[in-house]
N, C-alpha and C. Protein backbone atom coordinates (compact mmCIF):
# COMPACT_ATOMS: atom_id res chain seq x y z
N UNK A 1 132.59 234.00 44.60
CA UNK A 1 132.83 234.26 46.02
C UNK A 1 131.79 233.52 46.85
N UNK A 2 131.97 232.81 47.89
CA UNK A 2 131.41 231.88 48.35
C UNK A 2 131.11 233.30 49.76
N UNK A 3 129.46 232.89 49.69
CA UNK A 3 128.51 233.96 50.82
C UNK A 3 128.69 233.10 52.19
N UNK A 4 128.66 233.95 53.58
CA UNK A 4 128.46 233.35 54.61
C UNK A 4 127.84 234.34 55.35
N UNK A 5 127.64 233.95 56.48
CA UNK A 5 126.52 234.81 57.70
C UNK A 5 127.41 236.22 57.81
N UNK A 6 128.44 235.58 58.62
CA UNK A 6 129.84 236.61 58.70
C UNK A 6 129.87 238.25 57.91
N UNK A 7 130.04 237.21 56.18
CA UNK A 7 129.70 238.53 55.67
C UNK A 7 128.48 239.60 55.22
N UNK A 8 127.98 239.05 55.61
CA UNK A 8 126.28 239.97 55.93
C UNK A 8 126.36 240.32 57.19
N UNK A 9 126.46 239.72 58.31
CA UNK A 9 126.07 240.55 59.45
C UNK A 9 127.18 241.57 59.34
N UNK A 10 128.39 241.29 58.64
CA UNK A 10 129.52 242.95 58.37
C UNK A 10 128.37 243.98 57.43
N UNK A 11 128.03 243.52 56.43
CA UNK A 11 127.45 244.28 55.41
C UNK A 11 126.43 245.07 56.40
N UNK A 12 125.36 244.73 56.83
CA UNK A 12 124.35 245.04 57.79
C UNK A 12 124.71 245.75 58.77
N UNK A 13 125.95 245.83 59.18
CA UNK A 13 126.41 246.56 60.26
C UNK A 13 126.67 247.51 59.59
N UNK A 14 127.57 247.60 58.65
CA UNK A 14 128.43 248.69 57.78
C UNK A 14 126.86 249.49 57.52
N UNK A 15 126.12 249.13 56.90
CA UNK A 15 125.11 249.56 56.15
C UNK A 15 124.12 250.43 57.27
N UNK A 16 124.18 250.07 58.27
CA UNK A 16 123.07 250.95 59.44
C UNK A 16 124.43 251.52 59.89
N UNK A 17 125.42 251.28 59.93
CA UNK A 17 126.72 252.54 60.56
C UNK A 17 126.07 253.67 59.78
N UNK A 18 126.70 253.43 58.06
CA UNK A 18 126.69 254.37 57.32
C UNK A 18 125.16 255.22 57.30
N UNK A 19 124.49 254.45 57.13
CA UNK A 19 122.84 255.60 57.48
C UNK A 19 123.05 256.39 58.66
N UNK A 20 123.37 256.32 59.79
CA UNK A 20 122.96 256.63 60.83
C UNK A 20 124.26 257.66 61.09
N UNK A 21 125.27 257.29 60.36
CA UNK A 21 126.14 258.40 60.22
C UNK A 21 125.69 259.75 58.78
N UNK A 22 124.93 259.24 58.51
CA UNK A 22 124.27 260.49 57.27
C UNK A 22 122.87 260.81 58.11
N UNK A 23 122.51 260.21 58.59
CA UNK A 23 121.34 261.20 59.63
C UNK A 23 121.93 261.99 60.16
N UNK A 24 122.80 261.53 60.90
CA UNK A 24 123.94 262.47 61.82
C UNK A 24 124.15 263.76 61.12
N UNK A 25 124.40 263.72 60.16
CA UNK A 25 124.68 265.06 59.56
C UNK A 25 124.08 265.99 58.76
N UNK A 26 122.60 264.84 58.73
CA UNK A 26 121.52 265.92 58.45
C UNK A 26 120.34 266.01 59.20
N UNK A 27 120.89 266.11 60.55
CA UNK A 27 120.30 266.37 61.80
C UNK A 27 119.87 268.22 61.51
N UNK A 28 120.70 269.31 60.97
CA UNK A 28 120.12 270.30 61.10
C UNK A 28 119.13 270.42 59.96
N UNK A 29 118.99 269.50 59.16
CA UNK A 29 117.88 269.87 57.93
C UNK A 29 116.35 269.66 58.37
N UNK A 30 116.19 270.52 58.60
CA UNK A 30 114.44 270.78 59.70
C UNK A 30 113.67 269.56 59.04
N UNK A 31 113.79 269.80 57.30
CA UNK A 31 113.01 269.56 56.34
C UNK A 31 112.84 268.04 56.05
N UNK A 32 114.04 267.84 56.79
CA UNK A 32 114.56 265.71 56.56
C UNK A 32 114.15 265.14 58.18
N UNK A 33 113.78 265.70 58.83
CA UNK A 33 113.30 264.98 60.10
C UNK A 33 112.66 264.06 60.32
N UNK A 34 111.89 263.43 59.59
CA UNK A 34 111.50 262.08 59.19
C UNK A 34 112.23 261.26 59.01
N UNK A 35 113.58 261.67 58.40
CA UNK A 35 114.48 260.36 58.25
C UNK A 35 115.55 260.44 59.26
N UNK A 36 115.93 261.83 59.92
CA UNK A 36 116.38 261.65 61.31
C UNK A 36 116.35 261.11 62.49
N UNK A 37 115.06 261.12 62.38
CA UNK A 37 114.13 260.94 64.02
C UNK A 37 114.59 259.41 64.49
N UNK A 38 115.32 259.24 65.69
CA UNK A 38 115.92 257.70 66.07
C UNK A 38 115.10 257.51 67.12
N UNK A 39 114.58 255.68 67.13
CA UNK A 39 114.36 255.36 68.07
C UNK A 39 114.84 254.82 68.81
N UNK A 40 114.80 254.39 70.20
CA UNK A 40 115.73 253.32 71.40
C UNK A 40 114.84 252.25 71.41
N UNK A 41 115.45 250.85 71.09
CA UNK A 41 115.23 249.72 71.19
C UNK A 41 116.22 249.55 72.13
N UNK A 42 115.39 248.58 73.22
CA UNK A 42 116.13 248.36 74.31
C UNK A 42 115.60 247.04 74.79
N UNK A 43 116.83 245.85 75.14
CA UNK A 43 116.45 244.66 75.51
C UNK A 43 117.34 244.46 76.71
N UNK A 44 116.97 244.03 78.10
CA UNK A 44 117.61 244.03 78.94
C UNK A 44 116.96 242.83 79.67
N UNK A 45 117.94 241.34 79.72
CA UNK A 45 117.56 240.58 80.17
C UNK A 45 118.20 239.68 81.22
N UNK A 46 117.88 239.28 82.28
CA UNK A 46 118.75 239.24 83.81
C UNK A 46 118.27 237.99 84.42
N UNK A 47 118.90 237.14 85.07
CA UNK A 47 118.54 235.93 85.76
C UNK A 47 119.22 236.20 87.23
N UNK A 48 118.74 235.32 87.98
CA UNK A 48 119.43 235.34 89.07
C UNK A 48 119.17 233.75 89.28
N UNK A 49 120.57 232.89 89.55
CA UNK A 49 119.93 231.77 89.92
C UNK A 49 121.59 231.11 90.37
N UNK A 50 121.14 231.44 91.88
CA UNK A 50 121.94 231.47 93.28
C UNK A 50 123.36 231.14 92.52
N UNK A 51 123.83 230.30 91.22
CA UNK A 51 125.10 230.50 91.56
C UNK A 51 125.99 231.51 90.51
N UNK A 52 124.71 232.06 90.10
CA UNK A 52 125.25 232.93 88.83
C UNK A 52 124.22 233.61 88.81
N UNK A 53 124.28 235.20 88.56
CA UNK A 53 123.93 236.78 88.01
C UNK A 53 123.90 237.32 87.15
N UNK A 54 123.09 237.73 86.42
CA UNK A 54 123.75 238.03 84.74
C UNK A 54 122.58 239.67 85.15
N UNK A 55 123.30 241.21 84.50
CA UNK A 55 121.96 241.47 84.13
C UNK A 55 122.83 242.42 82.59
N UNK A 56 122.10 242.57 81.80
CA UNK A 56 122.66 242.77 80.33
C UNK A 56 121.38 243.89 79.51
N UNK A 57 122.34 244.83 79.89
CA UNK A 57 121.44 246.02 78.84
C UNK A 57 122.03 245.78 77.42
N UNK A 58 121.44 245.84 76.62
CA UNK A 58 121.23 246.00 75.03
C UNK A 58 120.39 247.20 74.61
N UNK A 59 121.38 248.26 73.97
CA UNK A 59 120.17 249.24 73.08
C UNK A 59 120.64 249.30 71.70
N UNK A 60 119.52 249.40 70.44
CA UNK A 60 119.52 249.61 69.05
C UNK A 60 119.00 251.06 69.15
N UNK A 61 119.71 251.90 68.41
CA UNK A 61 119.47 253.05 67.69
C UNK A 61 118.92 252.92 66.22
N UNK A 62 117.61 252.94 66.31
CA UNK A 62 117.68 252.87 64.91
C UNK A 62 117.01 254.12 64.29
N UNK A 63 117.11 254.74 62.95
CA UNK A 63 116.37 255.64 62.35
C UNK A 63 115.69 255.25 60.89
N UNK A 64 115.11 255.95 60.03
CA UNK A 64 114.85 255.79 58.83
C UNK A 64 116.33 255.69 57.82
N UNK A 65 116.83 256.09 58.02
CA UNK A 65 118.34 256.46 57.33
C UNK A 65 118.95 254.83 57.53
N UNK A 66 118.68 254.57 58.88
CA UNK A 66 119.58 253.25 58.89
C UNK A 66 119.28 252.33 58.87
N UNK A 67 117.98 252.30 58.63
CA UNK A 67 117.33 250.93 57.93
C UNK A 67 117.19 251.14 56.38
N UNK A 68 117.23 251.72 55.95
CA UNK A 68 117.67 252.28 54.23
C UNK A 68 119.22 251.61 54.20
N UNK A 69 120.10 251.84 54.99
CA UNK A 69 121.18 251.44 54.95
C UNK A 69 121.24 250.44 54.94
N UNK A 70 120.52 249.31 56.12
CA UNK A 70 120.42 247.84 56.45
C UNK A 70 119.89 247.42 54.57
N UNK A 71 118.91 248.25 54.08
CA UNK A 71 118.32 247.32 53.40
C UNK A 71 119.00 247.44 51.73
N UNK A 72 120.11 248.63 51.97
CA UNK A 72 120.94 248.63 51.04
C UNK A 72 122.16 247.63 50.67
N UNK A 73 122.28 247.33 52.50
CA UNK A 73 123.62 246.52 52.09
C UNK A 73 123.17 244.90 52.07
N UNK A 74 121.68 244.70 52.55
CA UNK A 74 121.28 243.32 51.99
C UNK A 74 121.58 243.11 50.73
N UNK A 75 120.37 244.24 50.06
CA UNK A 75 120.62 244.19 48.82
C UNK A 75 122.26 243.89 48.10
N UNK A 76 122.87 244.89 48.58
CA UNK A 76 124.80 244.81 47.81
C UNK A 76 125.28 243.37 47.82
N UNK A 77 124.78 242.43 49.32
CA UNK A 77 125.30 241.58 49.51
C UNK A 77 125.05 240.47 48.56
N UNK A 78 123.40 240.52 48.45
CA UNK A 78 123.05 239.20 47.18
C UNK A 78 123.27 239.78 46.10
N UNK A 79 123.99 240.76 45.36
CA UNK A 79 124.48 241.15 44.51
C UNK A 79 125.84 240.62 44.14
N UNK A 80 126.67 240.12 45.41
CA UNK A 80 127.72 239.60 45.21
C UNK A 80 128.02 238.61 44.24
């Protein structure tokens, strides 16, 4: 199977979905809050230049869970 960007940035996506959907649900486990706890990454970058406006919020959610995920589905991917 011939690798491309494509299918990693799917894998990488899939892979912090899936973490961040298992934090999600062990949001009531007092005891796992370390791997719950999400932060806001936020990039918001804006020009103004008279004949065009741009302004563009970007936020990452990320947690411990979903970078376990990210670094699971690297891994899966060069496994291919």
């Amino acid at each position: 199977m011939k690798k491309n960007a494509g299918v990693l940035i799917l894998f990488i996506l899939l892979g912090w979905l899936t973490g961040t959907w298992i934090a999600k649900l062990l949001l009531p486990v007092k005891a796992l809050s370390f791997l719950t706890t999400s932060k806001m990454l936020e990039w918001s970058p804006e020009a103004n230049l008279d004949i065009i406006h741009y302004d563009i919020n970007i936020e990452f959610k990320l947690c411990l869970l979903g970078l376990i995920g990210i670094i699971t589905a690297v891994w899966l991917y060069r496994r291919l």
